[in-house]
Protein backbone atom coordinates (compact mmCIF):
# COMPACT_ATOMS: atom_id res chain seq x y z
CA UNK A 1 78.14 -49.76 34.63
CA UNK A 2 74.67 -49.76 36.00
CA UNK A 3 74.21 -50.32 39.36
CA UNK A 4 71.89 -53.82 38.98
CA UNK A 5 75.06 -55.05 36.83
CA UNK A 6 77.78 -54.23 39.01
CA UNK A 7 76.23 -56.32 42.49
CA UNK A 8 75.04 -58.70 39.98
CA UNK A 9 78.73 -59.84 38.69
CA UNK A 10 79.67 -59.53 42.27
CA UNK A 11 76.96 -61.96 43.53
CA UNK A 12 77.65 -64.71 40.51
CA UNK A 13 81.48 -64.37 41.26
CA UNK A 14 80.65 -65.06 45.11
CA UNK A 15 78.15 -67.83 44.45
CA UNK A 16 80.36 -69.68 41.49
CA UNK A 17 83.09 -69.82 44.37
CA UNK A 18 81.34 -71.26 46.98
CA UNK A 19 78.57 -73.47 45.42
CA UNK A 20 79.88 -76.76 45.55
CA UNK A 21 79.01 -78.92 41.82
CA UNK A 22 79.29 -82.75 41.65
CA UNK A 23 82.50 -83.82 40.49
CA UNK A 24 81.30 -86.51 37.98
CA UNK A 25 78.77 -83.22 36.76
CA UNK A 26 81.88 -81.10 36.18
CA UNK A 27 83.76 -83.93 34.65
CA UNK A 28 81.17 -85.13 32.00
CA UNK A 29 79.76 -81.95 31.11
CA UNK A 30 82.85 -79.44 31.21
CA UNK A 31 86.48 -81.48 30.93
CA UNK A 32 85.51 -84.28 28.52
CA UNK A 33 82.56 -81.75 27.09
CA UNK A 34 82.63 -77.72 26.67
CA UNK A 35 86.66 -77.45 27.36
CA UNK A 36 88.05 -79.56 24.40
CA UNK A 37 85.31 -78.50 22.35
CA UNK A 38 87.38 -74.72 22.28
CA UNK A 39 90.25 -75.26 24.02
CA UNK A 40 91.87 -76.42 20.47
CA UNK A 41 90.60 -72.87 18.81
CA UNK A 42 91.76 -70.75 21.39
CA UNK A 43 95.12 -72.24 22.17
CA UNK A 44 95.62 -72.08 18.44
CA UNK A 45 94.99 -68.40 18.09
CA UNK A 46 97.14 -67.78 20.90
CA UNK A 47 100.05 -69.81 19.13
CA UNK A 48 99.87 -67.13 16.76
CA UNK A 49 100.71 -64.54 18.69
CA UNK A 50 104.45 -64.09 19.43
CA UNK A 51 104.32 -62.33 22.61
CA UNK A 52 102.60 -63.29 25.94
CA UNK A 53 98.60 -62.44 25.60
CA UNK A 54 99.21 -61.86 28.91
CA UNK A 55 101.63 -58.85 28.97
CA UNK A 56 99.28 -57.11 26.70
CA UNK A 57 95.96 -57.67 29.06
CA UNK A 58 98.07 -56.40 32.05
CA UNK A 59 99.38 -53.26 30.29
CA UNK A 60 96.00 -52.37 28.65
CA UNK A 61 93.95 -52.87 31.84
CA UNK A 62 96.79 -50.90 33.71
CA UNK A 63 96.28 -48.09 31.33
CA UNK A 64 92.37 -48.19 31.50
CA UNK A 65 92.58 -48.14 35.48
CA UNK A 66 94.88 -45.22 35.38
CA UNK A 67 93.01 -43.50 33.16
CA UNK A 68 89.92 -43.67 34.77
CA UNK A 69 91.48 -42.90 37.97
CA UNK A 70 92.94 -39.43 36.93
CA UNK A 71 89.69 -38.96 34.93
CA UNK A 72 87.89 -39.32 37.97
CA UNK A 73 90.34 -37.25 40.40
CA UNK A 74 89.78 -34.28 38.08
CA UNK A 75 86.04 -34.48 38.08
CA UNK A 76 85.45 -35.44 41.78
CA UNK A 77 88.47 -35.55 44.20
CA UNK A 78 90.98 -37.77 44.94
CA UNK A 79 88.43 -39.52 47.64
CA UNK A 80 85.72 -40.12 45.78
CA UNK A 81 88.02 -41.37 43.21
CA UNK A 82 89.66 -43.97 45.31
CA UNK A 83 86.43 -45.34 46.27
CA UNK A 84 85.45 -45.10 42.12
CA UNK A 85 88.20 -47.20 41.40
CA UNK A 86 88.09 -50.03 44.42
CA UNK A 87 84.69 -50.88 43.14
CA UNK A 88 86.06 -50.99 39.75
CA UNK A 89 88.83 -53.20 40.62
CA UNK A 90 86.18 -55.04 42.67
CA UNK A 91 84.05 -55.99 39.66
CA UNK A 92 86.98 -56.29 37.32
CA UNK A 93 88.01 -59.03 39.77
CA UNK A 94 84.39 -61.02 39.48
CA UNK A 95 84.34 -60.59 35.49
CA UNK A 96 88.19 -62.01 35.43
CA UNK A 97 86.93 -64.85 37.97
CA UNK A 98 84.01 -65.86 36.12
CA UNK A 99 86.06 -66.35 32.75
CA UNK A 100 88.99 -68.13 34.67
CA UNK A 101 86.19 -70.37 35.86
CA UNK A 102 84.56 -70.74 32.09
CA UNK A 103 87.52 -70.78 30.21
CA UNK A 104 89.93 -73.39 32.44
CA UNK A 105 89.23 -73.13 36.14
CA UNK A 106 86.29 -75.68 36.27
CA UNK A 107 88.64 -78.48 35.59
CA UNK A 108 89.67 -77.86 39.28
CA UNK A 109 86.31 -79.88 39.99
CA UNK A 110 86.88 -82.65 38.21
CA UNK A 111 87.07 -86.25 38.82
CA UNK A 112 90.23 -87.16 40.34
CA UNK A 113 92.87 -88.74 38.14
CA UNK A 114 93.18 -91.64 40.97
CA UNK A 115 89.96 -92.44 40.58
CA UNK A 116 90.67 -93.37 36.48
CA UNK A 117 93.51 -94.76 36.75
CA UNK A 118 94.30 -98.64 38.64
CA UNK A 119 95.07 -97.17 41.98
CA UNK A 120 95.71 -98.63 45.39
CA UNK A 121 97.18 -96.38 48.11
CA UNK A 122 98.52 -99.41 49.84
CA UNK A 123 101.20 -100.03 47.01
CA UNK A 124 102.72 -96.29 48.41
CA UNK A 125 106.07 -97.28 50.44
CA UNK A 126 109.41 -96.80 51.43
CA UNK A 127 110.20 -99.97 49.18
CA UNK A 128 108.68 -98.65 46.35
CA UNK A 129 110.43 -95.20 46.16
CA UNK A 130 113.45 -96.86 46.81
CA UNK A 131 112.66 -99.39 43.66
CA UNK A 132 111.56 -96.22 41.70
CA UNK A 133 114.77 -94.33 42.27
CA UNK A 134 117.04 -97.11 41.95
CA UNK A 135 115.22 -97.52 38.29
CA UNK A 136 115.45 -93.90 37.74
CA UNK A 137 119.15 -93.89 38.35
CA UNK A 138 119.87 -96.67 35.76
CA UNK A 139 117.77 -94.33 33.31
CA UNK A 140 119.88 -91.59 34.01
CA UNK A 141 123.18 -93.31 33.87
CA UNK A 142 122.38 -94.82 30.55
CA UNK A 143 121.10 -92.07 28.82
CA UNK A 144 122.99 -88.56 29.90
CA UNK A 145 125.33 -89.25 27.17
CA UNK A 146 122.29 -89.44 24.60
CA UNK A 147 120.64 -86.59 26.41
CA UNK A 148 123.59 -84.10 26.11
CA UNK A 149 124.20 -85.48 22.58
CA UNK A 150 121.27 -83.81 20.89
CA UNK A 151 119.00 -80.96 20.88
CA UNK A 152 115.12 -80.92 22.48
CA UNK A 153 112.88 -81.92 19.91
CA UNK A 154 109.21 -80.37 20.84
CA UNK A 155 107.69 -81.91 17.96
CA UNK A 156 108.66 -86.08 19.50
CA UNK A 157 107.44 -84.88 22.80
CA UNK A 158 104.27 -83.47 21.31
CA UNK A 159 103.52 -86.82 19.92
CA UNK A 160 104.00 -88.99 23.11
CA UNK A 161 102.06 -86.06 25.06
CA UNK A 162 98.95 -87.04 22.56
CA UNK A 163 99.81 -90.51 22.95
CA UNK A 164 99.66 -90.07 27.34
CA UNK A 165 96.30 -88.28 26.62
CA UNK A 166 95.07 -91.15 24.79
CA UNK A 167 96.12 -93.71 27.54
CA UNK A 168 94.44 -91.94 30.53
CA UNK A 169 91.15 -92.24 28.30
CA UNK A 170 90.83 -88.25 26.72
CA UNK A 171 90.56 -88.32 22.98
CA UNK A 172 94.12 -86.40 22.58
CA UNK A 173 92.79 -83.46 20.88
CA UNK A 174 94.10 -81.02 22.91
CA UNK A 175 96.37 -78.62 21.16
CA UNK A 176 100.08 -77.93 22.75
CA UNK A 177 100.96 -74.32 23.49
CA UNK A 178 104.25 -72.72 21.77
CA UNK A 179 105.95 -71.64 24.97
CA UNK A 180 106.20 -67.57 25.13
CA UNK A 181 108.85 -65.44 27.34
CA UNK A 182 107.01 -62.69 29.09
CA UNK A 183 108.15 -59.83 31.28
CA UNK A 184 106.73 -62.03 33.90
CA UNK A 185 109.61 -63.96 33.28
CA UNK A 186 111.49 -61.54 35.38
CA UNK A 187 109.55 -62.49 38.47
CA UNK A 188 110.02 -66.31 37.46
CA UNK A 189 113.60 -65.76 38.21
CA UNK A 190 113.51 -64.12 41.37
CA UNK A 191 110.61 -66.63 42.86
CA UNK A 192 111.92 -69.18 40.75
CA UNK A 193 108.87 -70.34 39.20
CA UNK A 194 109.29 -73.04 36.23
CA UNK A 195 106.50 -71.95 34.27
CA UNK A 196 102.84 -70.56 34.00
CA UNK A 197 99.38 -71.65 32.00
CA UNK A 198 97.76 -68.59 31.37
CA UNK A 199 93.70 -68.71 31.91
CA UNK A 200 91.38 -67.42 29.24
CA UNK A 201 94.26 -67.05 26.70
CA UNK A 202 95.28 -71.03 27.18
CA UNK A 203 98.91 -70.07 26.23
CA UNK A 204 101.88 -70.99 28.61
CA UNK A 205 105.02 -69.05 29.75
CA UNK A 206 108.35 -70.51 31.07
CA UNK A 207 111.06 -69.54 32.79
CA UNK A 208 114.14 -68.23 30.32
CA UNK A 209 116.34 -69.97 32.87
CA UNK A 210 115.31 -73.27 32.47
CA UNK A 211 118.25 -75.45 31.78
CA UNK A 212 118.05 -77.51 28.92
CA UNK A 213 117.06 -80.91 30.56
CA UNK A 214 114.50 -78.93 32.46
CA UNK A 215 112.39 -77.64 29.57
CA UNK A 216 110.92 -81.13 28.18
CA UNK A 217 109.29 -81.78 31.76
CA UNK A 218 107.97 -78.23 32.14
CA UNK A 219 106.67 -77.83 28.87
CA UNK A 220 104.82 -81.41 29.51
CA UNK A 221 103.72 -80.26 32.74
CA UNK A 222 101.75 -76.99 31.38
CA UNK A 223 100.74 -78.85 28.47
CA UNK A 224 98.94 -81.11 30.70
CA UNK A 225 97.41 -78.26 31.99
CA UNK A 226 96.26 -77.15 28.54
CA UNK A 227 94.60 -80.43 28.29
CA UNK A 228 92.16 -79.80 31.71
CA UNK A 229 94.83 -81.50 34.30
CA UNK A 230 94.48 -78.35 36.31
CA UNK A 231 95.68 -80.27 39.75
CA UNK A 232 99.50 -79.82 40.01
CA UNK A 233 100.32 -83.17 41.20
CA UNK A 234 98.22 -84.69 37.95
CA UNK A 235 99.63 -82.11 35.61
CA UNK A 236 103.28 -83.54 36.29
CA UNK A 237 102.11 -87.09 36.31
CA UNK A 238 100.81 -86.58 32.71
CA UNK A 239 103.79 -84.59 32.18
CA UNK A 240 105.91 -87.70 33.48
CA UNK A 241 104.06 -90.22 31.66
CA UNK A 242 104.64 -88.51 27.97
CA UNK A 243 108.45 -87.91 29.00
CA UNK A 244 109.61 -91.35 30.23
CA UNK A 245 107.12 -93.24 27.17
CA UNK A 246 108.94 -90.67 24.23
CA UNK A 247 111.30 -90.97 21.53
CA UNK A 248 113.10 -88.06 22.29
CA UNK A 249 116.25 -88.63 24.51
CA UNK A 250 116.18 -85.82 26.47
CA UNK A 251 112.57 -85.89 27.69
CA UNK A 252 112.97 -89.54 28.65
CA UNK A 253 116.18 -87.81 30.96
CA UNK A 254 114.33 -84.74 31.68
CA UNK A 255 110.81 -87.15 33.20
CA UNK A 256 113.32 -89.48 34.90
CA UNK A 257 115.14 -87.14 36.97
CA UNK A 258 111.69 -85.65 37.82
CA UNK A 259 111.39 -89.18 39.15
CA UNK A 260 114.65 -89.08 40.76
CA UNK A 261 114.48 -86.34 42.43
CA UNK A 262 110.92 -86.77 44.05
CA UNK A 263 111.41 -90.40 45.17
CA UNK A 264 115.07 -89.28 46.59
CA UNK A 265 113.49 -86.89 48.55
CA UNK A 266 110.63 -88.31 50.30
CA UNK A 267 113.22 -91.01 51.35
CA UNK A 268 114.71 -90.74 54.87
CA UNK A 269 117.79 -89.66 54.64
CA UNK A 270 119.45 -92.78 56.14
CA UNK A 271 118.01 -94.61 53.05
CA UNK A 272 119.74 -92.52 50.32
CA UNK A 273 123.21 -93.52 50.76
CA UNK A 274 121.60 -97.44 49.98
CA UNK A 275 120.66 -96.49 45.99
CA UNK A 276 122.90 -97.01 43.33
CA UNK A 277 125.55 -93.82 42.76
CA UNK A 278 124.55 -91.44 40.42
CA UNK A 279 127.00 -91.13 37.45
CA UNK A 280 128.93 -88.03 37.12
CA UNK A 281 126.72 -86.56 34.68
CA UNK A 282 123.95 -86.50 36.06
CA UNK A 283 124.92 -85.31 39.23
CA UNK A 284 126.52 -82.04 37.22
CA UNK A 285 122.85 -81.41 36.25
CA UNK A 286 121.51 -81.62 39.08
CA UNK A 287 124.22 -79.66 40.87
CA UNK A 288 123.24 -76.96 38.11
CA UNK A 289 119.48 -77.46 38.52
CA UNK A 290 120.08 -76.34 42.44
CA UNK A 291 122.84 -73.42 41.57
CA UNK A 292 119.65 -71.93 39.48
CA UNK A 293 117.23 -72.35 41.89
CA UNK A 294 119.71 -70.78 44.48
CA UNK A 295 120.05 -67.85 42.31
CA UNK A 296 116.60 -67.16 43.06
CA UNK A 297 115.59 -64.47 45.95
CA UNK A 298 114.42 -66.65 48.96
CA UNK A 299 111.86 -63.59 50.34
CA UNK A 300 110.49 -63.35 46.56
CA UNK A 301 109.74 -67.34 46.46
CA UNK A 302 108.32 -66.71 50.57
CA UNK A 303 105.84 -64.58 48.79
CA UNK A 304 105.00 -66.31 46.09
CA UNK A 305 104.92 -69.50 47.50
CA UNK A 306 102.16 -68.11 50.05
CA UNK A 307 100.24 -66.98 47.46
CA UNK A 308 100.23 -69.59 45.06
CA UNK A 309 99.22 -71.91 47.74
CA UNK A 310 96.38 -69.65 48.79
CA UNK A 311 95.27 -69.72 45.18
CA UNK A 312 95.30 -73.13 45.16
CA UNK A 313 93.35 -73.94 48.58
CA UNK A 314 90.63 -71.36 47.11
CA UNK A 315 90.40 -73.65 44.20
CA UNK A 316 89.98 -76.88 46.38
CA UNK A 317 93.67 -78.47 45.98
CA UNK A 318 93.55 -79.14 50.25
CA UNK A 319 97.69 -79.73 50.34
CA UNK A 320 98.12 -76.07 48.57
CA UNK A 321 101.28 -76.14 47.32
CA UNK A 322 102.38 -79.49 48.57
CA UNK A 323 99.97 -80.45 45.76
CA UNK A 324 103.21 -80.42 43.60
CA UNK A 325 104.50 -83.71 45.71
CA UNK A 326 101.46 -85.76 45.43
CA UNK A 327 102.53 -86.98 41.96
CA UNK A 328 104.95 -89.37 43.61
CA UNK A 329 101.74 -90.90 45.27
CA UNK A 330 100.05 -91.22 41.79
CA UNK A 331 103.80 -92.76 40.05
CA UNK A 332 104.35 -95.46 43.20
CA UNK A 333 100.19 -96.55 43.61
CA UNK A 334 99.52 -96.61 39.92
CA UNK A 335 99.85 -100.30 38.29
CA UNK A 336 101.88 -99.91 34.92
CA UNK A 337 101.75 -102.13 31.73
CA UNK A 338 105.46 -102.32 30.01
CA UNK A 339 106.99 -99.33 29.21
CA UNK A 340 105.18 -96.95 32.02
CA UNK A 341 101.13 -97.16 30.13
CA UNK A 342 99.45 -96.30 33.25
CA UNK A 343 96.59 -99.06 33.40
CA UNK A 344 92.29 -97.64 34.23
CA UNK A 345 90.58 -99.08 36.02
């Protein structure tokens, strides 16, 4: 690589980080504009592909690295080697950060969902989470038995996922990802991390271990995330919205004990023992939702935890990875037409 090139890719990196763009620019011009224009085509090829595009990037550029590293260790020391390959890694870093930002990453910049949807922060209370979970217990009371009864159907979800797009004003046309195992998947386990969208080859990756009345709200989740909704918090209230509104029985049970679960904890807990009791079925999910989450290695999800949230602060999500949370904010300030349609403004 020439040596205008390699400062060159550096510089645009550096400057495509820290140049601030108008969110309305980013908005009109990139989510609604360039991204579903190829997101469809790329997420499509991917879907062809059995195994994680991923796996096969790492292990090639792994190779490459090495390879150039003995290469160079041969020809001029182990020193002058090292400092070969740091300003390798250094530009393979600004080339990788430049596509995440073309190929996904922008949609970090967008317009807030709040600022679509009917809104009003002052509707957030204890009251409301408390009316939330007490409706998200009747959901799950009524329909475990129908939820246990049947297997995951992709294909319903898929259609109320187009149908959520549709509501919050996108023209649906973004194309779901076949969810891939990876060796990544490994890791998942030990930092017990649900799932992954995968940058510049638009696929997604979950964890093997998901249980069964996990998977719909996952696979909602990254498919929001295929669809631009980069910010956590508004990738799992898309997610929510195309779980509670579908035919499928167990992604209506998988969204509302998303629901559950996040209104039950931002309640004090004086105010929990108040709600209506959980039938025995869904309590023995989510007894088995914590026993795989506890099978997890506490210093692995430390580390990952730190650095996801560092990713995400560099990316402009302020609350890190307390972004996750937020969506209860967007579920209890959101006005709703019958049967959870999120209204615009």
């Amino acid at each position: 690589m020439t040596t205008i090139l390699r400062p060159t890719l550096w510089l645009l990196a550096l400057a495509a980080a820290l140049i601030p763009l108008p969110a309305s620019l980013v908005e009109r011009v990139y989510s609604r504009g360039i991204y579903p224009a190829f997101q469809p085509y790329v997420t499509r090829a991917s879907n062809m592909i059995p195994i994680a595009i991923l796996d096969i990037a790492l292990g090639i550029l792994l190779i490459v690295l090495a390879a150039r590293y003995a290469g160079a260790i041969r020809a001029h020391g182990w020193r002058r080697a090292s400092v070969r390959l740091a300003l390798s890694l250094l530009t393979t870093t600004a080339v990788v950060y430049l596509l995440f930002l073309a190929t996904w990453g922008l949609n970090y910049r967008r317009v807030p969902l709040e600022a679509k949807l009917d809104f009003d922060q002052s509707r957030i209370s204890r009251d409301a989470a408390v009316r939330l979970a007490t409706h998200a217990v009747e959901r799950l009371n009524t329909g475990h038995a129908a939820a246990h009864a049947q297997p995951f159907r992709p294909d319903v979800l898929q259609q109320s996922f187009v149908g959520a797009q549709l509501t919050l004003g996108d023209r649906g046309r973004a194309v779901t990802g076949r969810p891939k195992r990876s060796l990544v998947g490994l890791y998942f386990k030990r930092a017990a991390i649900d799932g992954m969208t995968v940058p510049i080859a638009l696929e997604i990756i979950l964890n093997p271990d998901l249980l069964r009345v996990e998977q719909p709200s996952v696979l909602a989740h990254e498919w929001a995330h295929l669809a631009g909704y980069a910010d956590e918090s508004e990738a799992n209230f898309v997610g929510w919205i195309a779980g509670v509104r579908s035919e499928d029985p167990v992604a209506r049970y998988s969204a509302w004990l998303d629901a559950y679960r996040h209104a039950v904890n931002a309640l004090p807990r004086a105010v929990r023992p108040t709600l209506p009791p959980l039938a025995a079925g869904p309590r023995a999910d989510l007894v088995a939702i914590a026993e795989r989450y506890g099978r997890s290695s506490p210093a692995v999800r430390r580390a990952a935890r730190g650095v996801y949230d560092s990713y995400l602060r560099a990316n402009r999500i302020e609350e890190g990875i307390a972004n996750y949370e937020v969506v209860l904010q967007l579920m209890l300030g959101t006005r709703f037409e019958d049967d959870w349609q999120p209204r615009l403004r």
